[in-house]
Protein backbone atom coordinates (compact mmCIF):
# COMPACT_ATOMS: atom_id res chain seq x y z
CA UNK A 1 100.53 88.93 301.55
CA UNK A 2 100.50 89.11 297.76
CA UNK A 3 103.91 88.84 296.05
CA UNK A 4 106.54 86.83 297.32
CA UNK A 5 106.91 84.54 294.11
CA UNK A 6 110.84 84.97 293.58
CA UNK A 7 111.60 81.97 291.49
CA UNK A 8 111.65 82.96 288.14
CA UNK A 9 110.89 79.32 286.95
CA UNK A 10 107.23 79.21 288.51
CA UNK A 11 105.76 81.57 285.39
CA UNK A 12 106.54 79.28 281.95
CA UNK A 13 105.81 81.32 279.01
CA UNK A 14 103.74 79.93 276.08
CA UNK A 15 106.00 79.00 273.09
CA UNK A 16 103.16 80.35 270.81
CA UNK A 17 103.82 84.06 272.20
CA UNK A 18 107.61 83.58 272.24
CA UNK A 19 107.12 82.28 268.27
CA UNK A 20 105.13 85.89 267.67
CA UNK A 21 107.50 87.07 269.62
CA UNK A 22 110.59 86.53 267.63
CA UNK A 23 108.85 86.80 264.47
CA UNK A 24 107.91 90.93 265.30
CA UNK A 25 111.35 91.09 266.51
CA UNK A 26 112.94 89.78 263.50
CA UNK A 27 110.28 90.75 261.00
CA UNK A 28 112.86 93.58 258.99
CA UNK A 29 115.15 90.51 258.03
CA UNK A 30 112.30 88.44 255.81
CA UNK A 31 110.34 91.41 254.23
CA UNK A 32 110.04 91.24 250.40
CA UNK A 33 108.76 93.64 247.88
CA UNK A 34 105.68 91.97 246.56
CA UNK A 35 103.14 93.67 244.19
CA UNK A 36 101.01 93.53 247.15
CA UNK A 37 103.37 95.40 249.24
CA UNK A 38 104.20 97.61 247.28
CA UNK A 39 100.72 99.11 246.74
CA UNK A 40 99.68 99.14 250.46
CA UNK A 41 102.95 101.04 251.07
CA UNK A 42 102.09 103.22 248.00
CA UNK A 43 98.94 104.01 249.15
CA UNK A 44 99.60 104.74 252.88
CA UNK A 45 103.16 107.12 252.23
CA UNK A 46 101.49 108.49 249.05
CA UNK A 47 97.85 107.82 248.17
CA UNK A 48 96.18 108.96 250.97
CA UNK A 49 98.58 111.75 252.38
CA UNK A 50 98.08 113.05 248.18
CA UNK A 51 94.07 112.69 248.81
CA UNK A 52 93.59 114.55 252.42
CA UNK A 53 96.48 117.28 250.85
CA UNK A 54 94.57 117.87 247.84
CA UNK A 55 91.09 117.78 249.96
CA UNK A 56 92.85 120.59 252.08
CA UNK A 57 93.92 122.90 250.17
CA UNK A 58 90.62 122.75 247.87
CA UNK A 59 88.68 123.59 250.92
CA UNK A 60 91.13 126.33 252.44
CA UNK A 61 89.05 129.19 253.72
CA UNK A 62 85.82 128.49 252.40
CA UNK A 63 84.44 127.56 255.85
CA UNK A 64 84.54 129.58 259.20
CA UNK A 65 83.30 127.99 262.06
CA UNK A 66 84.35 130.68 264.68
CA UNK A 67 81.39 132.87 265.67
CA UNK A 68 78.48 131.03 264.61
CA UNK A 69 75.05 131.38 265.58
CA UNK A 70 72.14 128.51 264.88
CA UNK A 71 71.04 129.51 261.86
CA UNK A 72 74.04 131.47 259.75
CA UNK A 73 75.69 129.74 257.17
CA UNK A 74 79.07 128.40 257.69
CA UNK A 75 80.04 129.34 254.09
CA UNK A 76 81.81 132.16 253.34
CA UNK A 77 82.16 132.13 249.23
């Protein structure tokens, strides 16, 4: 039968996963604020949130997709 392999020894793990390992474990303790940092994190919490927002609420109500028929315009300004 499958199974059966009860000593934990038999499975040795590769130190190259147990370095990533520890490094995403302890990746909070060597972070630095770098110019390049900085601007990913300003464009992912700011940037594009800001963008998509601003795309929203420029297009808010001008299209209504409910009730269509080929051939009428989705358009309703």
């Amino acid at each position: 039968m499958a199974g059966g392999h009860h000593n934990p020894q038999a499975i040795h793990m590769d130190p190259a996963l147990i370095k990533w390992n520890n490094m995403t474990v302890n990746r909070h303790k060597y972070f630095r604020w770098t110019p390049r940092t900085a601007w990913i994190s300003f464009a992912y919490v700011i940037l594009v949130p800001g963008i998509l927002g601003v795309a929203g609420y420029m297009t808010e109500g001008k299209w209504e997709m409910r009730g269509k028929r080929r051939g009428d315009m989705i358009s309703e300004f």
